[in-house]
C-alpha atoms as a PDB file:
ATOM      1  CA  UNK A   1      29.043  -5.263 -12.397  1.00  0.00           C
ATOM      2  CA  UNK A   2      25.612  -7.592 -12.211  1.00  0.00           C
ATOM      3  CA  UNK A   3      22.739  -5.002 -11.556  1.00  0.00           C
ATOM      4  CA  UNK A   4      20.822  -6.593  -8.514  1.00  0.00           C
ATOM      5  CA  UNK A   5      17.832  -8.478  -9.207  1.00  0.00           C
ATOM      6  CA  UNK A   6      15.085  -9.839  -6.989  1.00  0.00           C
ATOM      7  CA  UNK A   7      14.817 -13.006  -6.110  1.00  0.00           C
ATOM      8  CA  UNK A   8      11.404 -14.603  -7.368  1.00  0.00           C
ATOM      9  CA  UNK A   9       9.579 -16.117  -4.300  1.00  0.00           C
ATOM     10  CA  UNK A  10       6.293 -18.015  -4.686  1.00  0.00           C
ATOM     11  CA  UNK A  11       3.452 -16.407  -3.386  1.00  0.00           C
ATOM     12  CA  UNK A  12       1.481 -18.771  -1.423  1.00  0.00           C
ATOM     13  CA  UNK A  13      -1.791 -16.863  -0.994  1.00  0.00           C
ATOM     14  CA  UNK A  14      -2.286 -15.903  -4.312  1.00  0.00           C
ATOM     15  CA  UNK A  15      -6.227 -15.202  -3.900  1.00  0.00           C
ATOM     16  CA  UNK A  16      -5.373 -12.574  -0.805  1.00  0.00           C
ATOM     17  CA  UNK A  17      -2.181 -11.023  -2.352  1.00  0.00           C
ATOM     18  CA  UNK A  18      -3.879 -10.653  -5.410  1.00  0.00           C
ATOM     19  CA  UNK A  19      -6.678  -8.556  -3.983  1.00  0.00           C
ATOM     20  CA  UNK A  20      -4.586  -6.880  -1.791  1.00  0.00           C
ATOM     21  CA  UNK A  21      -1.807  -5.647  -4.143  1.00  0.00           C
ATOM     22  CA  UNK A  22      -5.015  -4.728  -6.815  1.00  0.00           C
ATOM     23  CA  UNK A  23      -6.314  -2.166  -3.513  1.00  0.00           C
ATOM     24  CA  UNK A  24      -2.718  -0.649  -3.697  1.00  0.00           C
ATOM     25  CA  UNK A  25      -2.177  -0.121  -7.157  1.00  0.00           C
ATOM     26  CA  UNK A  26      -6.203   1.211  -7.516  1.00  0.00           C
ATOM     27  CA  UNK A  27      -5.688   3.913  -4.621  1.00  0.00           C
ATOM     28  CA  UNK A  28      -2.389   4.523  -6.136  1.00  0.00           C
ATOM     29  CA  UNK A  29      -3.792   5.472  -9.548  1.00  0.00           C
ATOM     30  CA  UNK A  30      -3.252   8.261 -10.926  1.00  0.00           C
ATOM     31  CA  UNK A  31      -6.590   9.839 -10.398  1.00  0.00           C
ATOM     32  CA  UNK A  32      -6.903   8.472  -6.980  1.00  0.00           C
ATOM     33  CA  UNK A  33      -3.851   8.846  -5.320  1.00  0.00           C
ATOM     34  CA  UNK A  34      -4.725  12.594  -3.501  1.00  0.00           C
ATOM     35  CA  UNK A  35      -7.233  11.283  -1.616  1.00  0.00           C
ATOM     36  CA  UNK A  36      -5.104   8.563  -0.877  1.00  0.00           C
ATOM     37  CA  UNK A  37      -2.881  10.307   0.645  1.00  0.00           C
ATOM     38  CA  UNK A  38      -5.221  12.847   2.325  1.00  0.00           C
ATOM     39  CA  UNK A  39      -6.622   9.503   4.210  1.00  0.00           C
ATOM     40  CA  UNK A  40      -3.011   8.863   5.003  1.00  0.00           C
ATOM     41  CA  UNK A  41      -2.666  12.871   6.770  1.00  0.00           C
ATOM     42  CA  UNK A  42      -6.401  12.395   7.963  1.00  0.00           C
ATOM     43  CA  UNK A  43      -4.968   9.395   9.957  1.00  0.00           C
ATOM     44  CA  UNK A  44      -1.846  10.948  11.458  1.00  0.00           C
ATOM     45  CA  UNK A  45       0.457   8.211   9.957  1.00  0.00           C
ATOM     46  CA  UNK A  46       3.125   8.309   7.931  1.00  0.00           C
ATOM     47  CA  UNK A  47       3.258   7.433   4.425  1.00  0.00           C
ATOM     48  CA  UNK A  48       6.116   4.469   5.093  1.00  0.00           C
ATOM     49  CA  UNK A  49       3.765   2.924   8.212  1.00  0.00           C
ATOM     50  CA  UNK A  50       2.017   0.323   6.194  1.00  0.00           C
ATOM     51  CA  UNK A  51       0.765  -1.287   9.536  1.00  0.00           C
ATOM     52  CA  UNK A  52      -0.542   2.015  10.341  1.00  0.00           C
ATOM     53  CA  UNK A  53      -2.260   2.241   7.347  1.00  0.00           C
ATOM     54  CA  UNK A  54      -3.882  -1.210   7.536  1.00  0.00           C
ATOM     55  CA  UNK A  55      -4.869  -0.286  11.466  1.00  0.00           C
ATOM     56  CA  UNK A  56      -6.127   2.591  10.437  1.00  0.00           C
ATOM     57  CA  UNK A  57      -8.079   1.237   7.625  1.00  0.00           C
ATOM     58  CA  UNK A  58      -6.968   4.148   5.537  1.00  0.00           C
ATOM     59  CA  UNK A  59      -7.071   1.571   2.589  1.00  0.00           C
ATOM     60  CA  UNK A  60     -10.548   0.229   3.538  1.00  0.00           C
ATOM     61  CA  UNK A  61     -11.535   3.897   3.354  1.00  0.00           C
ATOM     62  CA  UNK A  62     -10.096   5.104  -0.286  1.00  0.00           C
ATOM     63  CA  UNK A  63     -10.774   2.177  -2.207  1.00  0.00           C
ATOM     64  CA  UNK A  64     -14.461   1.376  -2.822  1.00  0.00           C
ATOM     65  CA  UNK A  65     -13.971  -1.998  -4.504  1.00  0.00           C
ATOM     66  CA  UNK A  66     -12.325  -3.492  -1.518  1.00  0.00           C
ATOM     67  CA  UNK A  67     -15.282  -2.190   0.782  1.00  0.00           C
ATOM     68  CA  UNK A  68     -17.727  -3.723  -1.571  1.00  0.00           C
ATOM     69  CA  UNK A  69     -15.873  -7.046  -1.715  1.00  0.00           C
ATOM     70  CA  UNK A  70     -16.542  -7.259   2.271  1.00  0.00           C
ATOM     71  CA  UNK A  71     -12.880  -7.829   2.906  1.00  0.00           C
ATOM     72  CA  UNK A  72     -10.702  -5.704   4.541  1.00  0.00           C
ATOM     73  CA  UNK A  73      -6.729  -4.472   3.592  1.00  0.00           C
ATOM     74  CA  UNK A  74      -5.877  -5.914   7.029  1.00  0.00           C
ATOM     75  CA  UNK A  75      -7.458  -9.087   7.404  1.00  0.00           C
ATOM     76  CA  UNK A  76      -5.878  -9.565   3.976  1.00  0.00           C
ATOM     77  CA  UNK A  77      -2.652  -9.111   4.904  1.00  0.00           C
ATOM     78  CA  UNK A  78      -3.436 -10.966   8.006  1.00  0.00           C
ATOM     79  CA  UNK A  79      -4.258 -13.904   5.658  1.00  0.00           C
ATOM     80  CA  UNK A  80      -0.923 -14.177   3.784  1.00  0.00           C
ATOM     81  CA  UNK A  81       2.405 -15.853   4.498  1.00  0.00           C
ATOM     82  CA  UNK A  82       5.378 -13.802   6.388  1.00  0.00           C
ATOM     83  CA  UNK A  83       7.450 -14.274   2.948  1.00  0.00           C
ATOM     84  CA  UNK A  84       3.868 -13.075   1.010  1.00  0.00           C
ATOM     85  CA  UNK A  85       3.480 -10.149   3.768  1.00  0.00           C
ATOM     86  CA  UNK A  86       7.217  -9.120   3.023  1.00  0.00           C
ATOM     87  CA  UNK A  87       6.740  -9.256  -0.753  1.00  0.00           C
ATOM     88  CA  UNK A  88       3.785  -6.907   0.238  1.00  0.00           C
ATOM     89  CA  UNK A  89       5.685  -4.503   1.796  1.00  0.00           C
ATOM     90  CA  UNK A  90       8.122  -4.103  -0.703  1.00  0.00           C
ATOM     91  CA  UNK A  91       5.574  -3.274  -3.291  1.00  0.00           C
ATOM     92  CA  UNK A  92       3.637  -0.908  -1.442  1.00  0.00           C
ATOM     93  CA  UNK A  93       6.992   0.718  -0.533  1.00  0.00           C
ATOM     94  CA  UNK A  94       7.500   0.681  -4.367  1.00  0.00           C
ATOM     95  CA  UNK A  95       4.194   2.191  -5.024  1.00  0.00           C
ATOM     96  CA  UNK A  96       4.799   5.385  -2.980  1.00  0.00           C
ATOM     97  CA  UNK A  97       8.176   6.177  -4.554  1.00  0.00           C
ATOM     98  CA  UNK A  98       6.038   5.700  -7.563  1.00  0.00           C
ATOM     99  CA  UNK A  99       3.867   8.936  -6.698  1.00  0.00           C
ATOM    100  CA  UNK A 100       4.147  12.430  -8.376  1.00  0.00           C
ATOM    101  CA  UNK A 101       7.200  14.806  -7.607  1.00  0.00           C
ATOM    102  CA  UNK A 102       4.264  17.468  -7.213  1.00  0.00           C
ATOM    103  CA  UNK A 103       2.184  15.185  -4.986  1.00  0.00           C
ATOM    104  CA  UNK A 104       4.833  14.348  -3.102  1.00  0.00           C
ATOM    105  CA  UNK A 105       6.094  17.999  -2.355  1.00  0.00           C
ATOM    106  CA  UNK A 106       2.346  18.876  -1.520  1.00  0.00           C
ATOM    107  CA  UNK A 107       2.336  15.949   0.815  1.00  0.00           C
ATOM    108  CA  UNK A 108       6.020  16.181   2.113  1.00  0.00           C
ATOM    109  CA  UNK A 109       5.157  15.763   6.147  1.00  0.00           C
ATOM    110  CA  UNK A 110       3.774  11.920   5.086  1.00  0.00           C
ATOM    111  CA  UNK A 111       7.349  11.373   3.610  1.00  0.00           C
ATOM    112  CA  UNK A 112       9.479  12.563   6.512  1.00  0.00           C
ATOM    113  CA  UNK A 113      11.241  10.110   8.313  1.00  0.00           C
ATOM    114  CA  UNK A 114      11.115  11.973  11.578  1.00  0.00           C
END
């Protein structure tokens, strides 16, 4: 059996996706993901509600270099093809299966799905 492999899709964008997926990865660091995910409890939302987060501004919050850039997570997103926006869902859903087994025990409400 093939093991499945993604498609490669063009992003159209590339500026905005760019900027957007480097906020992601940066508040998903290592030594910043914590507070990331306090700002996600902080907010109510959980950890899977990436239009929460964006609403919310919980990126806008945790990641300094995107406040200093004077762009915002959402306006961003807002700014990038459906087929780019679905690309950037998939990572970020990538990103937080990416997080600590500790982390992710600590902050186990944000990954229910009820």
């Amino acid at each position: 059996m093939v093991p499945f492999e993604q498609a490669a899709i063009k992003v159209e964008k590339e500026r905005e996706f760019e900027a957007l997926k480097s906020a992601i990865t940066r508040a998903f660091a290592p030594e910043a993901v914590e507070k990331y995910l306090k700002g996600v409890a902080k907010a109510g939302l959980r950890i899977r509600d990436f239009d929460g987060v964006l609403a919310q501004r919980v990126l806008d919050r945790v990641e300094p270099a995107l406040a200093r850039s004077g762009e915002n997570a959402q306006s961003l997103y807002a700014a990038i093809t459906l087929s780019d926006q679905a690309l950037m869902k998939e990572f970020y859903l990538s990103k937080i299966e990416e997080v600590r087994s500790e982390l992710r025990a600590k902050f186990h409400k944000l990954y229910q799905y009820y």
